[in-house]
C-alpha atoms as a PDB file:
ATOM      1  CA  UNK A   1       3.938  -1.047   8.334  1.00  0.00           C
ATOM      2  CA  UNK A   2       1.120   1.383  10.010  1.00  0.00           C
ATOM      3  CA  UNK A   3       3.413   3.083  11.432  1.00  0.00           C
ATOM      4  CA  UNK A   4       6.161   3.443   8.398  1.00  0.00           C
ATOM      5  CA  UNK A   5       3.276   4.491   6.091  1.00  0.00           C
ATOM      6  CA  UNK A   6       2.184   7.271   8.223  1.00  0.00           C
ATOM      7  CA  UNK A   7       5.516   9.044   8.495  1.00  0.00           C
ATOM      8  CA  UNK A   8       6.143   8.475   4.900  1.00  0.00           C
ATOM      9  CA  UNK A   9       2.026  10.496   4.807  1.00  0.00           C
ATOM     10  CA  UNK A  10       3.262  12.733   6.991  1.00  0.00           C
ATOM     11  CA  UNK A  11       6.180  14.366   4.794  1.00  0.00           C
ATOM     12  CA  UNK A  12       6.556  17.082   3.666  1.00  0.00           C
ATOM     13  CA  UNK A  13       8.603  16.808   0.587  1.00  0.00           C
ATOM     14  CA  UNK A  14       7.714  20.609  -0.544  1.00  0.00           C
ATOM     15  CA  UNK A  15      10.047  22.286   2.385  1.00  0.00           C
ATOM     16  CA  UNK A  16      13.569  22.844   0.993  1.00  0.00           C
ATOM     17  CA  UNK A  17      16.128  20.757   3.168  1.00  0.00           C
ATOM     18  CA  UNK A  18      20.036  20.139   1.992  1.00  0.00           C
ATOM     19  CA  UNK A  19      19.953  16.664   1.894  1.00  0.00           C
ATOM     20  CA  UNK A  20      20.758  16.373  -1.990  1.00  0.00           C
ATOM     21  CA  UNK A  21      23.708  19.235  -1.288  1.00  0.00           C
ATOM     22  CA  UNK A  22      25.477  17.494   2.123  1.00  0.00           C
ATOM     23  CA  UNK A  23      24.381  14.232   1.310  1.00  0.00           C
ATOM     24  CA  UNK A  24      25.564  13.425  -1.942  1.00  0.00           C
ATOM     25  CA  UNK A  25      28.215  15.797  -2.237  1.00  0.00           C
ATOM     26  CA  UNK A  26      31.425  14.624  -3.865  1.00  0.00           C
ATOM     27  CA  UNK A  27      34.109  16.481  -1.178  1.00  0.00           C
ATOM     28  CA  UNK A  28      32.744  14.974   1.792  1.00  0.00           C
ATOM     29  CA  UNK A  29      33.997  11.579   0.982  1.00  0.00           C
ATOM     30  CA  UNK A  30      30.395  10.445   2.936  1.00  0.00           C
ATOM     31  CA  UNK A  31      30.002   6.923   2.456  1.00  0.00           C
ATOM     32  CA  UNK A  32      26.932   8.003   0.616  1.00  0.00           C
ATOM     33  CA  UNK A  33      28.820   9.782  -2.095  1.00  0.00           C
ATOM     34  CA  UNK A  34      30.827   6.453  -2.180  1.00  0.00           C
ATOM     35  CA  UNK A  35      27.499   4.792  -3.051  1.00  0.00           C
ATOM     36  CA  UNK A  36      26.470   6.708  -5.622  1.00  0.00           C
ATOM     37  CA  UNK A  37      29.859   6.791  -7.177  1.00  0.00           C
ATOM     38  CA  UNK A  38      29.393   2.602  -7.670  1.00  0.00           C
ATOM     39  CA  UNK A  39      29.184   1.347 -11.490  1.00  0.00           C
ATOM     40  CA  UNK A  40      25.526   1.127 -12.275  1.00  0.00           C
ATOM     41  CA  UNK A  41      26.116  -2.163 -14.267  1.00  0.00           C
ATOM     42  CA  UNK A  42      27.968  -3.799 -11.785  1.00  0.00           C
ATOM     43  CA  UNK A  43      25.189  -2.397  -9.211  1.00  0.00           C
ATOM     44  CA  UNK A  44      21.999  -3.554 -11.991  1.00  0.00           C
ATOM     45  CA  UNK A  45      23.921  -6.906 -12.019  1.00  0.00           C
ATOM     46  CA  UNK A  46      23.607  -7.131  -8.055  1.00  0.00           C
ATOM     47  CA  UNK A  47      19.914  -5.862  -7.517  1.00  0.00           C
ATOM     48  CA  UNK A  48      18.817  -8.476 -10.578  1.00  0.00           C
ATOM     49  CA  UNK A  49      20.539 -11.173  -8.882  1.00  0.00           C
ATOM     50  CA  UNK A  50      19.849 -10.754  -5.464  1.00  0.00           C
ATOM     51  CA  UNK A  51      15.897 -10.500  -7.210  1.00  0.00           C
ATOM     52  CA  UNK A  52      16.285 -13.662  -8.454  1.00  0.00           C
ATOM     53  CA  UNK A  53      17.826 -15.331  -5.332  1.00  0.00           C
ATOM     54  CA  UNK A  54      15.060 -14.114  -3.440  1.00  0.00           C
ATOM     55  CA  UNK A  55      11.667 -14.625  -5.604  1.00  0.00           C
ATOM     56  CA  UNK A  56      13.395 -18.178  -6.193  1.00  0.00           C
ATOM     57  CA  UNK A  57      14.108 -18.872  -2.153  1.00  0.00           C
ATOM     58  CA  UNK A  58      10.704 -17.282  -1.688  1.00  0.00           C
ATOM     59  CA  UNK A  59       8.945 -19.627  -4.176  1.00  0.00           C
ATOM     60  CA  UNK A  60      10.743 -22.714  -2.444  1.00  0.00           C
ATOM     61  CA  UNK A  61       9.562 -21.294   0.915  1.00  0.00           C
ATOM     62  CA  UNK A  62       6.188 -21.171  -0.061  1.00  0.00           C
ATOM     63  CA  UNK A  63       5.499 -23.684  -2.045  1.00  0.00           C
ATOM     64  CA  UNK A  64       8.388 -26.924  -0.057  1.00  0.00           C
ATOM     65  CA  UNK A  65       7.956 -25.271   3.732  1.00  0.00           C
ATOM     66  CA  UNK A  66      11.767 -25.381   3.304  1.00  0.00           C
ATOM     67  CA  UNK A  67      14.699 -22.855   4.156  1.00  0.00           C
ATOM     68  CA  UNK A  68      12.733 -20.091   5.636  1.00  0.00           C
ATOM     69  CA  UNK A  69      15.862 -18.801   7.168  1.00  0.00           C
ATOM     70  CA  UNK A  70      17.795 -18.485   3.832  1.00  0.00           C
ATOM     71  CA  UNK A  71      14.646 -16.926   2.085  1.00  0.00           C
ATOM     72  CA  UNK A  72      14.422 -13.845   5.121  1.00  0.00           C
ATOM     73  CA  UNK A  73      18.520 -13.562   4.680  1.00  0.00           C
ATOM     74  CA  UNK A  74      18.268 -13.533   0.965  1.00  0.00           C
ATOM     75  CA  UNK A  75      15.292 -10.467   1.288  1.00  0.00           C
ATOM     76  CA  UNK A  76      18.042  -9.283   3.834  1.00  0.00           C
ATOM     77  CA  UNK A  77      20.355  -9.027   0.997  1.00  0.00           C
ATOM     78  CA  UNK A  78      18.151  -7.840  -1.500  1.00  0.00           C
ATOM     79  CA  UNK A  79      16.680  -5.089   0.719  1.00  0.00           C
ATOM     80  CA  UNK A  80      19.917  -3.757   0.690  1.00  0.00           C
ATOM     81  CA  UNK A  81      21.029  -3.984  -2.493  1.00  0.00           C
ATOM     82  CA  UNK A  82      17.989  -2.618  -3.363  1.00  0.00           C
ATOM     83  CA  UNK A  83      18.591   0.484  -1.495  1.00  0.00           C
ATOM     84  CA  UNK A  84      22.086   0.852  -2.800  1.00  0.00           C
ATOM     85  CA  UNK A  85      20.469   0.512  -6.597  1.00  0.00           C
ATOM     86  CA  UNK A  86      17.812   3.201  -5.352  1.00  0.00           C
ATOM     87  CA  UNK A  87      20.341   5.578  -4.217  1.00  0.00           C
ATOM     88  CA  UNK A  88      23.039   4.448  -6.962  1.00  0.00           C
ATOM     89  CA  UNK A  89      21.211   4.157 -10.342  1.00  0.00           C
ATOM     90  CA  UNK A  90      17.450   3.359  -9.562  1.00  0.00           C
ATOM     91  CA  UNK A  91      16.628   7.268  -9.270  1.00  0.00           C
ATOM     92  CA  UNK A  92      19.425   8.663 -11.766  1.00  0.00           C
ATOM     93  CA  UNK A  93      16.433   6.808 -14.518  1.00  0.00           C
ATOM     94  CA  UNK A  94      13.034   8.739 -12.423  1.00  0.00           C
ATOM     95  CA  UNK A  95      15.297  12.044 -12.801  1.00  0.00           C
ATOM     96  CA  UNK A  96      16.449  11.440 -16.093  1.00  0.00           C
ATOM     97  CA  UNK A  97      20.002  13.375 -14.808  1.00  0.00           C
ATOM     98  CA  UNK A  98      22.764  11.174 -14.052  1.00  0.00           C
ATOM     99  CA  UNK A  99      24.298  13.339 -11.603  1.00  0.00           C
ATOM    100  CA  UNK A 100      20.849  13.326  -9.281  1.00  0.00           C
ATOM    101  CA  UNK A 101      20.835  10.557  -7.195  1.00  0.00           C
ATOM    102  CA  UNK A 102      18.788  11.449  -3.991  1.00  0.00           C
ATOM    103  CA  UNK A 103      16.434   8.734  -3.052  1.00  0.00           C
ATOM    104  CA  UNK A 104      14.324  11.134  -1.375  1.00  0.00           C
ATOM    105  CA  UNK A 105      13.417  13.919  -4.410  1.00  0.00           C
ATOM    106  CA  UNK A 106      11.397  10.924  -5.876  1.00  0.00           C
ATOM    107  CA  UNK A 107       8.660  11.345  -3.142  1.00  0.00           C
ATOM    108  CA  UNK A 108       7.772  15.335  -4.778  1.00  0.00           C
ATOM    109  CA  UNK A 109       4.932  16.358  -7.141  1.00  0.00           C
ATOM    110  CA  UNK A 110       7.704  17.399  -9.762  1.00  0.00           C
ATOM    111  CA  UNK A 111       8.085  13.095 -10.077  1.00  0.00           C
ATOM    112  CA  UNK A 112       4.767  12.361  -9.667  1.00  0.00           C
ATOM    113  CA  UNK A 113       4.839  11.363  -6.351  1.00  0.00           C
ATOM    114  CA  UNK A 114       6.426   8.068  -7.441  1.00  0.00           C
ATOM    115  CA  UNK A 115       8.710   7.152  -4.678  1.00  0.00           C
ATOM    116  CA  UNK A 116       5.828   6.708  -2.243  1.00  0.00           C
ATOM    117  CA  UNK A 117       4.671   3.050  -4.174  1.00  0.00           C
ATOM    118  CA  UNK A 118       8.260   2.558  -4.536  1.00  0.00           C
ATOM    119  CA  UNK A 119       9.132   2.949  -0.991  1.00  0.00           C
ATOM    120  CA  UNK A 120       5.865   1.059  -0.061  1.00  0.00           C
ATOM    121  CA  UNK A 121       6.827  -1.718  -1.819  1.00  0.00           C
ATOM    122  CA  UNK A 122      10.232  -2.334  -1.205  1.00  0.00           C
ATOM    123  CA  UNK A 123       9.644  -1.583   2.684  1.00  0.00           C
ATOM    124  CA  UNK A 124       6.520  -3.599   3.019  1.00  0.00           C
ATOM    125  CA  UNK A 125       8.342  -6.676   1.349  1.00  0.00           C
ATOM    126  CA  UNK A 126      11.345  -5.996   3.473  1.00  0.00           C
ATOM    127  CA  UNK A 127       9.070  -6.400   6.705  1.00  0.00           C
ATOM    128  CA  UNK A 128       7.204  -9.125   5.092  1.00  0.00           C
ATOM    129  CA  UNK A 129      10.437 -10.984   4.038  1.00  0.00           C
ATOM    130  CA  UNK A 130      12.518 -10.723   7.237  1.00  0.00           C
ATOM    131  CA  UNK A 131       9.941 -11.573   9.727  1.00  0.00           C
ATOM    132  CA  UNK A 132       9.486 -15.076   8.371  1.00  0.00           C
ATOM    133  CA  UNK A 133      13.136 -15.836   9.730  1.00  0.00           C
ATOM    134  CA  UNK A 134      12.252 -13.605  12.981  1.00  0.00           C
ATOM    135  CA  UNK A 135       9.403 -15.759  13.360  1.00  0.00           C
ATOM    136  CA  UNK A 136      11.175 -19.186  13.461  1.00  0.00           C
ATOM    137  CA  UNK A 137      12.200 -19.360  16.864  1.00  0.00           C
ATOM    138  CA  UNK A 138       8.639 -19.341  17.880  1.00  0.00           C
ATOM    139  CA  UNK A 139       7.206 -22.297  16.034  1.00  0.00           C
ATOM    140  CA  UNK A 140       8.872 -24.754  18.649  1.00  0.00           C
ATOM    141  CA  UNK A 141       5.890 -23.125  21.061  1.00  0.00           C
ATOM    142  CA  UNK A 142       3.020 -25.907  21.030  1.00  0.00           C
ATOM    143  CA  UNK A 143       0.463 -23.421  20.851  1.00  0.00           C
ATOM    144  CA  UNK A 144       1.780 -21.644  17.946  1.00  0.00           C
ATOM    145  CA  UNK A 145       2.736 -24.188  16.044  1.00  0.00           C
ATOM    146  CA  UNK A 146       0.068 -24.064  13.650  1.00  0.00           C
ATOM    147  CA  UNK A 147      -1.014 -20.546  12.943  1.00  0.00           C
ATOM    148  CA  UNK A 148       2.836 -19.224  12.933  1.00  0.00           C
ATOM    149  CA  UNK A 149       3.667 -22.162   9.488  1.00  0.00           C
ATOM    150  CA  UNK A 150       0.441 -20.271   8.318  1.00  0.00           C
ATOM    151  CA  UNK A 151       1.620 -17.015   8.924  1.00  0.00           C
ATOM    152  CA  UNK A 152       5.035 -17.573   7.605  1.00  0.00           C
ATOM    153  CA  UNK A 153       4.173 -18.797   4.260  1.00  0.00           C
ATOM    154  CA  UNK A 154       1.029 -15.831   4.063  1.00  0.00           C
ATOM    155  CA  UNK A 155       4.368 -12.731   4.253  1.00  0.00           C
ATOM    156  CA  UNK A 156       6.628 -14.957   2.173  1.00  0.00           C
ATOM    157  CA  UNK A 157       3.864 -14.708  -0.442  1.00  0.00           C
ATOM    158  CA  UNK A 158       3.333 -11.000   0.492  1.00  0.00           C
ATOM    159  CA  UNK A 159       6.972 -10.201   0.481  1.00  0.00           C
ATOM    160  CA  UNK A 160       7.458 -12.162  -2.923  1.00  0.00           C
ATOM    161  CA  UNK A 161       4.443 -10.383  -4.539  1.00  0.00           C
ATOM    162  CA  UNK A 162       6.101  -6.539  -2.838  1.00  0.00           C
ATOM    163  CA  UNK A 163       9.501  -7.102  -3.997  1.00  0.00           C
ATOM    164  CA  UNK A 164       8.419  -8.365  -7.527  1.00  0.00           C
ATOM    165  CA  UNK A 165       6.370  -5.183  -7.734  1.00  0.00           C
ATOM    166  CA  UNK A 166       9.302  -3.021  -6.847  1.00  0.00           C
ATOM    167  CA  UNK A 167      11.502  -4.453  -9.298  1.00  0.00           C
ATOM    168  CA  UNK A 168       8.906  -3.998 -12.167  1.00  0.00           C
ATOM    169  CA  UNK A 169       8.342  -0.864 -11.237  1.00  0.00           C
ATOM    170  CA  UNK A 170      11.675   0.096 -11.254  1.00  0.00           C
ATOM    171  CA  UNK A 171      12.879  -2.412 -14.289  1.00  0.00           C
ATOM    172  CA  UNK A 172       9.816  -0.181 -16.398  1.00  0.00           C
ATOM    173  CA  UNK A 173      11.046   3.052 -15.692  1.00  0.00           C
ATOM    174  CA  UNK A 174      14.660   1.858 -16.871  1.00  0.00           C
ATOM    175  CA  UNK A 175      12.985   0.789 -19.944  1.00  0.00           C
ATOM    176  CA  UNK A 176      11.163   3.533 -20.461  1.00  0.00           C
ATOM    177  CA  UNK A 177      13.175   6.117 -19.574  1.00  0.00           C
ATOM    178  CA  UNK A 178      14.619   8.739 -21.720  1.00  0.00           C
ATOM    179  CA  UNK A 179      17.932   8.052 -20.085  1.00  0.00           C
ATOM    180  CA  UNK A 180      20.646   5.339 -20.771  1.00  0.00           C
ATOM    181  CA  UNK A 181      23.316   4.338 -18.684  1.00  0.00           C
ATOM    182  CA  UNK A 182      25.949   1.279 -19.170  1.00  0.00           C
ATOM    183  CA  UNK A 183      23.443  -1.648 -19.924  1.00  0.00           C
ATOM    184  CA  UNK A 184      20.138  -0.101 -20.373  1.00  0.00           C
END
């Protein structure tokens, strides 16, 4: 996370770079064009569920011990559906123009710097969420035992409280936003 948040720091947001123009444009047939091409309610009915599938597998985690595998693939899902939202309809709602979908123009003074808590919070959780199931195999160690149950329930409670963060974040902007796409 030390290291993710420094290069995130370390941008530099202000120097011009094409990735909006070769990126996202519509006659490279990029899979990223694809992406942003996706129907946003069909993508807002994805992110929401793969939310709820994870702050309820999270929940169970923390508070049965139980399925700490399907709670870190669950975040596995959601951390990507996430990213598809961001790039698909989550920053079309920051820009307020429906044809502006780079993930990255969020992180400039012009937006208020707002993609830096987004991208905090969303890659912090993802950490958090996945390394309870990277952290399984190790509990069969005696001497790890248990710190590592400890451990494991302390990031499913971070990565609960990140993600849930992220998605009000993002679920107030839609709400507040000047723009309106299918849904809200």
């Amino acid at each position: 996370m030390i290291l993710q948040a420094n290069y995130f720091l370390c941008l530099k947001p202000d120097i011009i770079t094409s990735c909006c123009g070769s990126l996202f444009s519509t006659e490279t047939g990029s899979l990223v064009s694809e992406v942003t091409a996706l129907p946003s309610l069909r993508m807002k009915v994805f992110f929401y569920l793969s939310v709820i599938l994870t702050i309820t597998s999270g929940a169970y985690y923390y508070l049965k011990r139980k399925g700490p595998y399907l709670f870190s693939m669950s975040y596995m899902v959601t951390f990507l559906s996430s990213v598809l939202s961001l790039i698909s309809f989550i920053s079309v709602y920051f820009y307020e123009l429906p044809t502006h979908h780079c993930p990255f123009c969020i992180l400039q003074r012009e937006y208020g710097y707002v993609g830096y808590p987004l991208y905090m919070t969303l890659l912090g959780g993802a950490i958090s969420g996945i390394g309870v199931g990277v952290l399984m195999p190790f509990r069969n160690i005696k001497s790890l035992t248990g710190i590592l149950t400890s451990i494991q329930r302390r990031l499913a409670l971070v990565s609960v409280i990140l993600f849930l963060a992220f998605a009000a974040f993002v679920t107030l902007r839609m709400i507040f936003s000047g723009l309106i796409l299918e849904g809200f």
